[in-house]
N, C-alpha and C. Protein backbone atom coordinates (compact mmCIF):
# COMPACT_ATOMS: atom_id res chain seq x y z
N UNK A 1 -130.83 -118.17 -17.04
CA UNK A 1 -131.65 -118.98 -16.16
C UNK A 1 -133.11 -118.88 -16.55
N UNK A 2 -133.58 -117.57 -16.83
CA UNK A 2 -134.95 -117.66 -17.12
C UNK A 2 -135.28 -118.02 -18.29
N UNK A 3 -134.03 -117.79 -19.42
CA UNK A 3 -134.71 -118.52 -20.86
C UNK A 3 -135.05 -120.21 -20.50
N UNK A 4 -134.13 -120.90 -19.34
CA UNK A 4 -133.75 -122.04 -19.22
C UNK A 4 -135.44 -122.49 -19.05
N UNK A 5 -135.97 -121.65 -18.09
CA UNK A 5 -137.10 -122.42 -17.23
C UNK A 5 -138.41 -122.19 -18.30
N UNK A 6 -138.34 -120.77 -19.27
CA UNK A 6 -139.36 -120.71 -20.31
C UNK A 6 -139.11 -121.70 -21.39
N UNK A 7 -138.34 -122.38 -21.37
CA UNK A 7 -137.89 -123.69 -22.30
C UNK A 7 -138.56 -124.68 -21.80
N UNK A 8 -138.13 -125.00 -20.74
CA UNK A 8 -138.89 -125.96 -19.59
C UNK A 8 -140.31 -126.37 -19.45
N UNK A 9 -140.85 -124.52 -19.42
CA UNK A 9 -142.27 -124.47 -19.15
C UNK A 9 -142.74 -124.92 -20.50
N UNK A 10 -142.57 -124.37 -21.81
CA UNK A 10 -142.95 -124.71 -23.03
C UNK A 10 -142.95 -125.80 -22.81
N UNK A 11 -141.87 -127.17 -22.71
CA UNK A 11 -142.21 -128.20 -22.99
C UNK A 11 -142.95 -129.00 -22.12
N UNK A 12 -143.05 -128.37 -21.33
CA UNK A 12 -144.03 -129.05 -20.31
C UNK A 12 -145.46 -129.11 -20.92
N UNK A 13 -145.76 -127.81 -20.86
CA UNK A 13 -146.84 -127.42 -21.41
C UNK A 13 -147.41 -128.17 -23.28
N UNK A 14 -146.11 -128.46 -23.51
CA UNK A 14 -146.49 -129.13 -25.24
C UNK A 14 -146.67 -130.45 -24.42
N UNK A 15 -146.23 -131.33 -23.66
CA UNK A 15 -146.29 -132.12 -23.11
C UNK A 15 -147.50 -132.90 -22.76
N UNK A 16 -148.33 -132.03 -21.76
CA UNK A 16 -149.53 -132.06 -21.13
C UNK A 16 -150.27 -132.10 -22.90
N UNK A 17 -150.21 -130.85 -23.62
CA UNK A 17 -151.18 -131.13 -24.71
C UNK A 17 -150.99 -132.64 -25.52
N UNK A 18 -149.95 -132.96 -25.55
CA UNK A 18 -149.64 -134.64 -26.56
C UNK A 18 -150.38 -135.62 -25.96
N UNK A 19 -150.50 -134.92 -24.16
CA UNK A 19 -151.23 -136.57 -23.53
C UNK A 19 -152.68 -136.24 -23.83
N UNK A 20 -153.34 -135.09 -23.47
CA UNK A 20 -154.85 -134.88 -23.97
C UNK A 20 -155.20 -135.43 -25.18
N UNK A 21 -153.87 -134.85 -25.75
CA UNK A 21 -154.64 -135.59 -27.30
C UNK A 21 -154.70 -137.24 -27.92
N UNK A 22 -153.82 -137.31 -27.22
CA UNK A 22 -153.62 -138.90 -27.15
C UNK A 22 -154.68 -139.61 -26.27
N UNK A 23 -154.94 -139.41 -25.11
CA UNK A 23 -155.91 -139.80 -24.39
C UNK A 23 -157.26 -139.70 -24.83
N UNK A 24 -157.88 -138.36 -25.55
CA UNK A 24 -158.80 -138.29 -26.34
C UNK A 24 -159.17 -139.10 -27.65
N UNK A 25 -160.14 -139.68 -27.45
CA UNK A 25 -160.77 -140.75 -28.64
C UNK A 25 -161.68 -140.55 -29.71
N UNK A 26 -161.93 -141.25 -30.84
CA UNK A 26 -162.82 -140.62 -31.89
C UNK A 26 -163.36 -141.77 -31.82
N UNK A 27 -165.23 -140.90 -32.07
CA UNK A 27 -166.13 -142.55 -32.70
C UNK A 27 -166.90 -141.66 -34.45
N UNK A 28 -166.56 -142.64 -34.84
CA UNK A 28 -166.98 -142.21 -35.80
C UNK A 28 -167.87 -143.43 -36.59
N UNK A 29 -169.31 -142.56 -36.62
CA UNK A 29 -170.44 -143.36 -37.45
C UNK A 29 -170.43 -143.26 -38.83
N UNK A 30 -170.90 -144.17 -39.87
CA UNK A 30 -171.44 -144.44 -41.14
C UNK A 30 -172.79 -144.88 -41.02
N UNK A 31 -173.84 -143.74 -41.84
CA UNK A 31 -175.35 -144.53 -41.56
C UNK A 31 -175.39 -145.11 -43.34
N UNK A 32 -175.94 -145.57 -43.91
CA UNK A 32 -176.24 -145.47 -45.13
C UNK A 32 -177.78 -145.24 -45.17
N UNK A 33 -178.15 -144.29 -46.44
CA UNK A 33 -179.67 -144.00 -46.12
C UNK A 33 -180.07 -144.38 -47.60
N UNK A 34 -180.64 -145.88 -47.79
CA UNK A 34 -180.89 -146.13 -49.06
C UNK A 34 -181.57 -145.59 -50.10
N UNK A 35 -181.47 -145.31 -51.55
CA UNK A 35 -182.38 -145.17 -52.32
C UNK A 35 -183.41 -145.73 -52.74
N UNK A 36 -184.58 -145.31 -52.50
CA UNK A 36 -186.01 -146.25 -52.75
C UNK A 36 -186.66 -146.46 -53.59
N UNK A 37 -187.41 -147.03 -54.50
CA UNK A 37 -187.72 -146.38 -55.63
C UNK A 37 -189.20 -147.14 -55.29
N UNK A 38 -189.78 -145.37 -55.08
CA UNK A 38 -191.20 -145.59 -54.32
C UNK A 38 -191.89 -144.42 -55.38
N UNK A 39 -193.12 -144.60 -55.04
CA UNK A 39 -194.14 -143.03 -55.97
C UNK A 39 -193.89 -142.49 -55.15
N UNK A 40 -193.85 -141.80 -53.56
CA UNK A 40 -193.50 -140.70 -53.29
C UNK A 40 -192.18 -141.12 -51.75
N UNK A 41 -191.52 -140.44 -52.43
CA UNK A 41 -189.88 -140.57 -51.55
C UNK A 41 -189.90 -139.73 -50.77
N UNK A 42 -189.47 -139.45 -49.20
CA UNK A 42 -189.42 -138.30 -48.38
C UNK A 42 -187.92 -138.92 -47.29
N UNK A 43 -186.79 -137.85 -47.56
CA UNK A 43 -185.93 -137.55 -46.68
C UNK A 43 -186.71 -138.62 -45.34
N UNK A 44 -185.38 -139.53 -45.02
CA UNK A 44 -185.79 -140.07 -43.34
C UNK A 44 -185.60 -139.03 -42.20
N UNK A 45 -186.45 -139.38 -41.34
CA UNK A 45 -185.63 -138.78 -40.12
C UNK A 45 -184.69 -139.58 -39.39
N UNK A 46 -183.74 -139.18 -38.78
CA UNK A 46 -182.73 -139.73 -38.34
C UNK A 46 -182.37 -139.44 -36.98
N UNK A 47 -182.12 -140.86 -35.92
CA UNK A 47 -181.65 -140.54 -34.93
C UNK A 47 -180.34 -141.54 -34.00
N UNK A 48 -179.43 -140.63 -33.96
CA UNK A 48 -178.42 -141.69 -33.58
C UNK A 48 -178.15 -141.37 -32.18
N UNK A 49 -177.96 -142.56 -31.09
CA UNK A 49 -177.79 -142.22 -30.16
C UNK A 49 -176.36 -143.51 -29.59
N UNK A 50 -175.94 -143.25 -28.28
CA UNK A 50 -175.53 -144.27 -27.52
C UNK A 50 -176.00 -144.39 -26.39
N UNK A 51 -176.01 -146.00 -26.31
CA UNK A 51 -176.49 -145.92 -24.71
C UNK A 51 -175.49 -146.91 -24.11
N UNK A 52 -174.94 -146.66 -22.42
CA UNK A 52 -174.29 -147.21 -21.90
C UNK A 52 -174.79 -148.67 -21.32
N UNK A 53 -174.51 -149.68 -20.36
CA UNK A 53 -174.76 -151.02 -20.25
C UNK A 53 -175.67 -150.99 -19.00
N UNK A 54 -175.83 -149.58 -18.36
CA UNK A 54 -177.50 -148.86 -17.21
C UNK A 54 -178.27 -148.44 -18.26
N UNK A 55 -178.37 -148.87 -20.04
CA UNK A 55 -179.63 -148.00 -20.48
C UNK A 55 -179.42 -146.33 -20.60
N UNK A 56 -178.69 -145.75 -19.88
CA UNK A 56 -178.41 -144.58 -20.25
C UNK A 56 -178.21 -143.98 -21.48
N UNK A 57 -178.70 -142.67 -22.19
CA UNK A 57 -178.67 -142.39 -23.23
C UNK A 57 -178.00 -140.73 -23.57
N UNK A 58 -177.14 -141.22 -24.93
CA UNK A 58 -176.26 -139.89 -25.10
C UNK A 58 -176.80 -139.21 -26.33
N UNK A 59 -177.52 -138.46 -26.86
CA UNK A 59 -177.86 -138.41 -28.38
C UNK A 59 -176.43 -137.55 -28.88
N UNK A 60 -176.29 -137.78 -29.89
CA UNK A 60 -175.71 -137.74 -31.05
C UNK A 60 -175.75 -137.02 -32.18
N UNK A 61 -176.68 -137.59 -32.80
CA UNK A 61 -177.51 -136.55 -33.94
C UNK A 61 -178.80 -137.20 -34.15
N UNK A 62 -178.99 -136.27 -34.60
CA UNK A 62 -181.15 -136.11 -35.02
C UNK A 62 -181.24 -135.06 -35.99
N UNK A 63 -181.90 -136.27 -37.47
CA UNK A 63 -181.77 -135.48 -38.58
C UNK A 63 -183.01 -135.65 -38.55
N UNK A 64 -183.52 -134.21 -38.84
CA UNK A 64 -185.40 -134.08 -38.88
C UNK A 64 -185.38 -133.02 -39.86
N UNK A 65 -186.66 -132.27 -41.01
CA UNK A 65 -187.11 -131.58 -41.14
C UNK A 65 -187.05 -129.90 -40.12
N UNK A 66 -185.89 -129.56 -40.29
CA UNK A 66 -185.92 -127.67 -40.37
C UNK A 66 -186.40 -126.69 -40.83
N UNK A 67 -186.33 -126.73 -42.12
CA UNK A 67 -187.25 -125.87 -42.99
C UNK A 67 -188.51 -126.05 -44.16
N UNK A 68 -189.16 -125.42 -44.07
CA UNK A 68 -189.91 -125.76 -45.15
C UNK A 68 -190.39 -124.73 -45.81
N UNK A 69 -190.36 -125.00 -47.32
CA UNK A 69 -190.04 -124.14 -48.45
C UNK A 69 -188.95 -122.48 -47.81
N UNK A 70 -187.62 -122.61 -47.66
CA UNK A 70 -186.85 -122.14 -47.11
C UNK A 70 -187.39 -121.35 -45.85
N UNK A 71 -188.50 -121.61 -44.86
CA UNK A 71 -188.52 -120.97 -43.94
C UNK A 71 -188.41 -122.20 -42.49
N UNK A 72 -187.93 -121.70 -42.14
CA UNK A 72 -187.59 -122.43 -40.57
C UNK A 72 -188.93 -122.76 -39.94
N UNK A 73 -188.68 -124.40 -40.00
CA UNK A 73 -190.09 -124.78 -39.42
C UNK A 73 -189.86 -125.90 -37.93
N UNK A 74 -191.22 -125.35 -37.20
CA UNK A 74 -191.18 -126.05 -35.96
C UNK A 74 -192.36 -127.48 -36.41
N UNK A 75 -192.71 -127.44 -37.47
CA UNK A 75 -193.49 -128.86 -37.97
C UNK A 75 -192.66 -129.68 -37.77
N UNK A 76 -191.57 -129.85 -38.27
CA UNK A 76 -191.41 -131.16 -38.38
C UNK A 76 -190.26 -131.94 -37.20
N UNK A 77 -190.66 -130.76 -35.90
CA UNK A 77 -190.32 -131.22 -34.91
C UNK A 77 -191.62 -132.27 -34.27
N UNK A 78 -192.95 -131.98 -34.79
CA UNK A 78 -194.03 -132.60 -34.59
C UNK A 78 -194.20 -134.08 -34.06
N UNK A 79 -192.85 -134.44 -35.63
CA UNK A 79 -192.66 -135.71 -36.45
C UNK A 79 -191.48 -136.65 -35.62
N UNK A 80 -191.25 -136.22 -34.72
CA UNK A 80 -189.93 -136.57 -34.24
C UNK A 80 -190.27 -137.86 -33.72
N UNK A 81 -191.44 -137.82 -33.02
CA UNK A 81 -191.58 -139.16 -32.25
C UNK A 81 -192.38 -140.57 -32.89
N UNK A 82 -191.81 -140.15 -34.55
CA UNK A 82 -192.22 -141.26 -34.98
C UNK A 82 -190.93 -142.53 -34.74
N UNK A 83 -189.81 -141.70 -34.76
CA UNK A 83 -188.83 -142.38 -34.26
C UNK A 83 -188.60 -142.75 -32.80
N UNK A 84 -189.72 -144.01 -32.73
CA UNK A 84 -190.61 -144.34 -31.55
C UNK A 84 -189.36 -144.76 -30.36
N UNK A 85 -188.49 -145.81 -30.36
CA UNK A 85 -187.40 -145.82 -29.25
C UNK A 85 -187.01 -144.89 -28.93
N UNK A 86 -186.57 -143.85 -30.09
CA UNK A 86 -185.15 -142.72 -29.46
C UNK A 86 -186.57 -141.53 -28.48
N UNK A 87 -187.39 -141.93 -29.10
CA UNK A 87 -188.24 -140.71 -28.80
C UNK A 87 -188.83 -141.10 -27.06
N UNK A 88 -189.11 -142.44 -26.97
CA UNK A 88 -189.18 -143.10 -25.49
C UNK A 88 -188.27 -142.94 -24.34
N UNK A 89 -186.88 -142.97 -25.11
CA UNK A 89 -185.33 -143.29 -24.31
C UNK A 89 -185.06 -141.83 -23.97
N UNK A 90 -185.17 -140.99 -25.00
CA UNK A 90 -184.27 -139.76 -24.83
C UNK A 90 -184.88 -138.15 -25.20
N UNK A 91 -185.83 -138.92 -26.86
CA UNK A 91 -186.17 -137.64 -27.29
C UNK A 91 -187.36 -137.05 -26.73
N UNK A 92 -188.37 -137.44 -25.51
CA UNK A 92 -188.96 -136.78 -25.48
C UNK A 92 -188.83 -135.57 -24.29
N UNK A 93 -187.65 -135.59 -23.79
CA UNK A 93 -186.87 -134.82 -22.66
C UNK A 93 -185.83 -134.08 -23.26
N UNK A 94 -185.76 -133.78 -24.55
CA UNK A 94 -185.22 -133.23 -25.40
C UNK A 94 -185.69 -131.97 -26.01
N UNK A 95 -184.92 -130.54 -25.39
CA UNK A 95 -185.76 -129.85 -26.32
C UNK A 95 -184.92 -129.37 -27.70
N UNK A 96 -185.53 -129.71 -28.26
CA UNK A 96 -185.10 -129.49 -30.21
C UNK A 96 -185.38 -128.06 -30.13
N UNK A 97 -184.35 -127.68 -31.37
CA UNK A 97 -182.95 -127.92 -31.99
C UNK A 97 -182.05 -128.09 -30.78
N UNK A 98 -181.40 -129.51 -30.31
CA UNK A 98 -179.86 -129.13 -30.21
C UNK A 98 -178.84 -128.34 -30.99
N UNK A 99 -177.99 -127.53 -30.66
CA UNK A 99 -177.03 -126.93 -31.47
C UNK A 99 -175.73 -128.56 -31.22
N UNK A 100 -175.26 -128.31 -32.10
CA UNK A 100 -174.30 -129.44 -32.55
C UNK A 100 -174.55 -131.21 -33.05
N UNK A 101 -176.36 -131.13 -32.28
CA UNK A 101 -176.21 -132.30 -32.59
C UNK A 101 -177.90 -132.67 -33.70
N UNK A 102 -178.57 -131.38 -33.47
CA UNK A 102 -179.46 -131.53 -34.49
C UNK A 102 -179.00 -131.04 -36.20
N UNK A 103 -179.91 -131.24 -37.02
CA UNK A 103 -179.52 -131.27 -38.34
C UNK A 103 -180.67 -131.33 -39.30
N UNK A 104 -180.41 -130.64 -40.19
CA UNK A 104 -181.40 -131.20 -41.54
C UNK A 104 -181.48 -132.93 -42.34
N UNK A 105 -182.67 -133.21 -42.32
CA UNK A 105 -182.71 -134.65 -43.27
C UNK A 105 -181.86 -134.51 -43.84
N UNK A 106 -180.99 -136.20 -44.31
CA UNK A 106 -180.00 -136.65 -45.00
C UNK A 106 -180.77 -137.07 -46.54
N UNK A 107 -179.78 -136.45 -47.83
CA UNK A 107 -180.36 -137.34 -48.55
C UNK A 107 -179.69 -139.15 -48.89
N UNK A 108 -180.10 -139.98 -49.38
CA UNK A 108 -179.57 -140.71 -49.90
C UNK A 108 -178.24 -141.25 -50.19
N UNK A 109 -177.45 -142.40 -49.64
CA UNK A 109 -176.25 -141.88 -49.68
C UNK A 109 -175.58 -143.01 -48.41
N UNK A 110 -174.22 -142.46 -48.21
CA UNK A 110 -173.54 -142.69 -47.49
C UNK A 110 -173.29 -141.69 -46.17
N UNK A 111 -173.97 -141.50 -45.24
CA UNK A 111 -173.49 -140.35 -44.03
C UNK A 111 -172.78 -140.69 -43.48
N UNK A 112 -171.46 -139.96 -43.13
CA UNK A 112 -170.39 -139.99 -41.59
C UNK A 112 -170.34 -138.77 -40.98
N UNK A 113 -170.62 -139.29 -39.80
CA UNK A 113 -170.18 -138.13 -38.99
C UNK A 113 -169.51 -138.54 -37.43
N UNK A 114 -168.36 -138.30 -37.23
CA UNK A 114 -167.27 -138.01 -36.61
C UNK A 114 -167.96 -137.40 -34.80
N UNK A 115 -167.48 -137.76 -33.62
CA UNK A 115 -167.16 -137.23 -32.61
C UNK A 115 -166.02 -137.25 -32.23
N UNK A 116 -165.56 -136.24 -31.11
CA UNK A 116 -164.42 -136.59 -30.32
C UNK A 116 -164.51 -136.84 -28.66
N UNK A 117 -164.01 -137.46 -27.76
CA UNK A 117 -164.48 -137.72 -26.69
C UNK A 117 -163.81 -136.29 -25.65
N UNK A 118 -164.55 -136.11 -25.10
CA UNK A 118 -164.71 -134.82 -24.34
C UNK A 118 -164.83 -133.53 -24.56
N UNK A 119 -165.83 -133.54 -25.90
CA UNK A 119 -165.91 -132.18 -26.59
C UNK A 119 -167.79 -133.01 -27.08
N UNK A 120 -168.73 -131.88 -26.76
CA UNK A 120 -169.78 -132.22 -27.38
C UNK A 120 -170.28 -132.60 -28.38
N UNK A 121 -171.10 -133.75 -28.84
CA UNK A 121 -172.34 -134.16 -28.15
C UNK A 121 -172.07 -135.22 -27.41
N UNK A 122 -170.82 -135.93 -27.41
CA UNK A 122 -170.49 -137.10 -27.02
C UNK A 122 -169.86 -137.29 -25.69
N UNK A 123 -169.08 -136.02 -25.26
CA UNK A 123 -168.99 -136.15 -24.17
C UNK A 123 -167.78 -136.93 -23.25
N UNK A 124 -167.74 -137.14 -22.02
CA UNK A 124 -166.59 -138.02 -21.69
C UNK A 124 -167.02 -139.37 -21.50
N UNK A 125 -166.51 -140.06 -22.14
CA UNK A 125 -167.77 -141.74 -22.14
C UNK A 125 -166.13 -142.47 -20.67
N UNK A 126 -167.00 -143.33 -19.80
CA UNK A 126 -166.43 -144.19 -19.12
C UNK A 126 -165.90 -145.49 -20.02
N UNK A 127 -164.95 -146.37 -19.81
CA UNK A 127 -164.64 -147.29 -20.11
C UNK A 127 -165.84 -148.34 -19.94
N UNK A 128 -165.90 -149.12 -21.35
CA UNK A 128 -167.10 -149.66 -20.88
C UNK A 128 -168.13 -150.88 -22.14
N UNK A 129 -168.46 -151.15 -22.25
CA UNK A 129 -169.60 -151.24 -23.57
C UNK A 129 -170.57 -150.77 -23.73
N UNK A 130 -170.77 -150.37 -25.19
CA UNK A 130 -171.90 -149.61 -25.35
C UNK A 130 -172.69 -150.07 -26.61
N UNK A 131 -173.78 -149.78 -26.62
CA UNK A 131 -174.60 -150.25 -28.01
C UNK A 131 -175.00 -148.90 -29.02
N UNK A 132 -174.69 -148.64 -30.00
CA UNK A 132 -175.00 -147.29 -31.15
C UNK A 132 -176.25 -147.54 -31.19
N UNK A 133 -177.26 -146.94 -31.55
CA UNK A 133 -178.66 -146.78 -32.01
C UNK A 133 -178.52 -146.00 -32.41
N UNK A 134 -179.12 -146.68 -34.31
CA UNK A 134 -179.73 -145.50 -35.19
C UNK A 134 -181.40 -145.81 -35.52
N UNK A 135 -182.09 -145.07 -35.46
CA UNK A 135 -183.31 -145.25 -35.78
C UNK A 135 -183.80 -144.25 -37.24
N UNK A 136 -184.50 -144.85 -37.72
CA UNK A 136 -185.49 -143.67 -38.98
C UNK A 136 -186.34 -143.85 -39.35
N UNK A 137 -187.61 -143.03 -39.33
CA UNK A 137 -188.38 -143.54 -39.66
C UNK A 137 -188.86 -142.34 -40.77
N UNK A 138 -189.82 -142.74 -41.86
CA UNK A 138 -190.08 -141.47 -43.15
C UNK A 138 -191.52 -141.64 -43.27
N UNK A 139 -191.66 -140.90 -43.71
CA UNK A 139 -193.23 -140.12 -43.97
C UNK A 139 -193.53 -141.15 -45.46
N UNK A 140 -194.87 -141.90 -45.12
CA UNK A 140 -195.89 -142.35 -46.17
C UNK A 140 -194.57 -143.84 -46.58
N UNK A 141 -193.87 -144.02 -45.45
CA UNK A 141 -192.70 -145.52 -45.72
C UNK A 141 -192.36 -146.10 -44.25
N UNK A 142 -191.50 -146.83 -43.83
CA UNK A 142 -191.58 -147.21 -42.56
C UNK A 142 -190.56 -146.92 -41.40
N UNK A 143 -190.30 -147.61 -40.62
CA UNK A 143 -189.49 -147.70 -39.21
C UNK A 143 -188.55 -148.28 -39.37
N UNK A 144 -187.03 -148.41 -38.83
CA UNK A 144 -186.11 -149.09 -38.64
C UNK A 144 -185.24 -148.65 -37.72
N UNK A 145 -185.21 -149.83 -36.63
CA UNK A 145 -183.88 -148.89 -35.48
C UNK A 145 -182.53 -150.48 -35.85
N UNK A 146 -181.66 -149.81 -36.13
CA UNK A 146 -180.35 -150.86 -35.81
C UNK A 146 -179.68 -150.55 -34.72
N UNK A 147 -178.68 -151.73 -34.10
CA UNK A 147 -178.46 -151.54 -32.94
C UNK A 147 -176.94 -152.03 -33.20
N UNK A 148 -175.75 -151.86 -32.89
CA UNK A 148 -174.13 -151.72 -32.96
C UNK A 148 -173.80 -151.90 -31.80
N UNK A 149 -173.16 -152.71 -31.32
CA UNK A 149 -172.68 -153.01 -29.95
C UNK A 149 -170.80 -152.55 -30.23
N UNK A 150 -170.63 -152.25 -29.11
CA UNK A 150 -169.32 -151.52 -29.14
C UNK A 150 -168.62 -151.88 -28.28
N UNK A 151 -166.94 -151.63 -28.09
CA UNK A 151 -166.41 -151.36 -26.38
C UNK A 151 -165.97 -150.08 -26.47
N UNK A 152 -165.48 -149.53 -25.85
CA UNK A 152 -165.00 -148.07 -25.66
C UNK A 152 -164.46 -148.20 -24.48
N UNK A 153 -162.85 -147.77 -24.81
CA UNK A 153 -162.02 -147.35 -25.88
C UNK A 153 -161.35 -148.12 -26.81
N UNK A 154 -161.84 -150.03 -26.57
CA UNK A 154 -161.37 -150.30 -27.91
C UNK A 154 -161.28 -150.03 -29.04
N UNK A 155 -159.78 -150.15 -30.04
CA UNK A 155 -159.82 -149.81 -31.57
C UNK A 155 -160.52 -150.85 -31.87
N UNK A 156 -161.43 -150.47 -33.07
CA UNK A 156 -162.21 -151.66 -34.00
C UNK A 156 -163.48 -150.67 -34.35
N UNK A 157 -164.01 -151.56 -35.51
CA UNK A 157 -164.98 -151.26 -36.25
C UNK A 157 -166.10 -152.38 -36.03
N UNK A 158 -167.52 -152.62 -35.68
CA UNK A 158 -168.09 -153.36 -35.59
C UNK A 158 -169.30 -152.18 -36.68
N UNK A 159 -170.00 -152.99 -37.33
CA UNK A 159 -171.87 -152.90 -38.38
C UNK A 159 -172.47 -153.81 -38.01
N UNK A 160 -173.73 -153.14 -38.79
CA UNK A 160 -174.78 -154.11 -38.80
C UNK A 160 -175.55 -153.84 -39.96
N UNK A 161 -176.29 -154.41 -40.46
CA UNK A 161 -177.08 -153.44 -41.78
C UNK A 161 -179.27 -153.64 -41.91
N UNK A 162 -179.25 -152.83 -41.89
CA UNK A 162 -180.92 -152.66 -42.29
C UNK A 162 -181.20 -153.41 -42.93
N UNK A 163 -182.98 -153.34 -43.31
CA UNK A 163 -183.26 -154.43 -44.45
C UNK A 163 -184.08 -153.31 -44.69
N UNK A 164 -184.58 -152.22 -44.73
CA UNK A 164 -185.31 -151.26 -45.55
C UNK A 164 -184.99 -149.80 -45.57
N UNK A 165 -185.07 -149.53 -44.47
CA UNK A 165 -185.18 -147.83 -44.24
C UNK A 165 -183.64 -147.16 -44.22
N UNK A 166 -182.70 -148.14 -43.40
CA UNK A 166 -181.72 -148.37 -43.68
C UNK A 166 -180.85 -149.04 -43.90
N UNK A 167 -179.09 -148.72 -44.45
CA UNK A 167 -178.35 -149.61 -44.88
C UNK A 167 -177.32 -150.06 -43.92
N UNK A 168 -176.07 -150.08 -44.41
CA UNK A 168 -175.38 -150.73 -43.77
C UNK A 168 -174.80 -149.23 -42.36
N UNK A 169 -175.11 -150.12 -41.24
CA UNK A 169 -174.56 -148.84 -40.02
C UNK A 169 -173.52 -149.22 -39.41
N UNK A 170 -172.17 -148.46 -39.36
CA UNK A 170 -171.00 -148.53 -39.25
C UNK A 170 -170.44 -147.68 -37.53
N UNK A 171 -170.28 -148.25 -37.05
CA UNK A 171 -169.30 -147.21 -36.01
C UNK A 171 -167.68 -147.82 -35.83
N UNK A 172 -166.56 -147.09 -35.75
CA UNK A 172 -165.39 -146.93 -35.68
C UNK A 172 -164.93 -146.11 -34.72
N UNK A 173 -164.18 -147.14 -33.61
CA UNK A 173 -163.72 -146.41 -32.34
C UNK A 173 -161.97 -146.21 -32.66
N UNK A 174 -161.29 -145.23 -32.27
CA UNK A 174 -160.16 -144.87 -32.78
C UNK A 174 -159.62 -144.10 -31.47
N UNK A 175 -159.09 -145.36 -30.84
CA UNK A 175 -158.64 -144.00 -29.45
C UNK A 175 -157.08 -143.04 -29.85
C-alpha cells in the first residue's frame, strides 16, 4: 500500500513539474552591434528593456563599461544616461550593477540573450502586448533606440533593424 501511494506521490509530483515547465515561456533577444569603420571605435552601451501597454518598464540587460584597464570601474556608470529613453523610463531609479541583468560592453557581432518567464530579470509578464526597447548609444559616435512590438505569450518572432548604431533587433517568444 505504501509503495502504491509513493508511486502516486512521485507522479504527481513529476506532474505538477511538466505543467510549470510547460506553462513557463522563453523570450529570447538578438541585438546586432555593427562594425564601424570609424578613426576611433568604442564598445556601445547597451540597453534592453520591455515595456507593457501602461508604459511600464522591465529592464533586461544594460551593457555599460565595468572595468577599466582590468580594475572595476564606477566611471562608466557616469555614462549610462547617455542612453537618454532607458535612462528617463527606468535607468535613473536604477541602482547599477544589477546582478543578472547588468554586463560588460558587447563587441561587434551578433548578441543573444535568452530569458525565462518567472525567473529573473524578466519576471512573470501578464498576457498582453508589449514593445522590446533596445537603445545604444557610444562614446565620440551616436544614439539609436529600436522599438519591437510583441504579444506575449504568442509564438512568433517579430525585428526591426537600425540604420547606424545598431543592426538588425530580433525578439522570439517561445511559450
Amino acid at each position: 500500500m505504501r509503495s502504491r501511494w509513493l508511486v502516486a506521490s512521485s507522479f504527481a509530483a513529476m506532474s505538477l513539474m511538466s505543467i510549470n515547465t510547460a506553462v513557463a515561456g522563453d523570450l529570447t533577444v538578438s541585438v546586432e552591434v555593427p562594425s564601424l569603420d570609424v578613426a576611433e571605435y568604442h564598445k556601445p552601451y547597451v540597453a534592453i528593456w520591455i515595456e507593457n501597454e501602461k508604459g511600464e518598464s522591465t529592464n533586461l540587460a544594460v551593457w555599460y563599461q565595468l572595468e577599466e584597464r582590468g580594475q572595476k570601474s564606477e566611471k562608466g556608470e557616469e555614462w549610462l544616461k547617455d542612453m537618454r529613453q532607458w535612462w528617463r523610463r527606468i535607468g535613473r531609479e536604477t541602482d547599477m550593477p544589477v546582478d543578472g541583468v547588468s554586463g560588460a560592453t558587447r563587441a561587434p557581432g551578433k548578441q543573444v540573450v535568452s530569458f525565462t518567464e518567472g525567473k529573473a530579470p524578466l519576471g512573470k509578464l501578464a498576457k498582453g502586448n508589449y514593445v522590446l526597447m533596445v537603445e545604444a548609444a557610444r562614446e565620440v559616435g551616436g544614439r539609436e533606440l529600436v522599438k519591437v512590438p510583441f504579444s506575449w505569450p504568442a509564438a512568433g518572432e517579430q525585428s526591426a533593424k537600425g540604420s547606424k548604431e545598431l543592426g538588425e533587433v530580433k525578439v522570439t517568444v517561445a511559450p
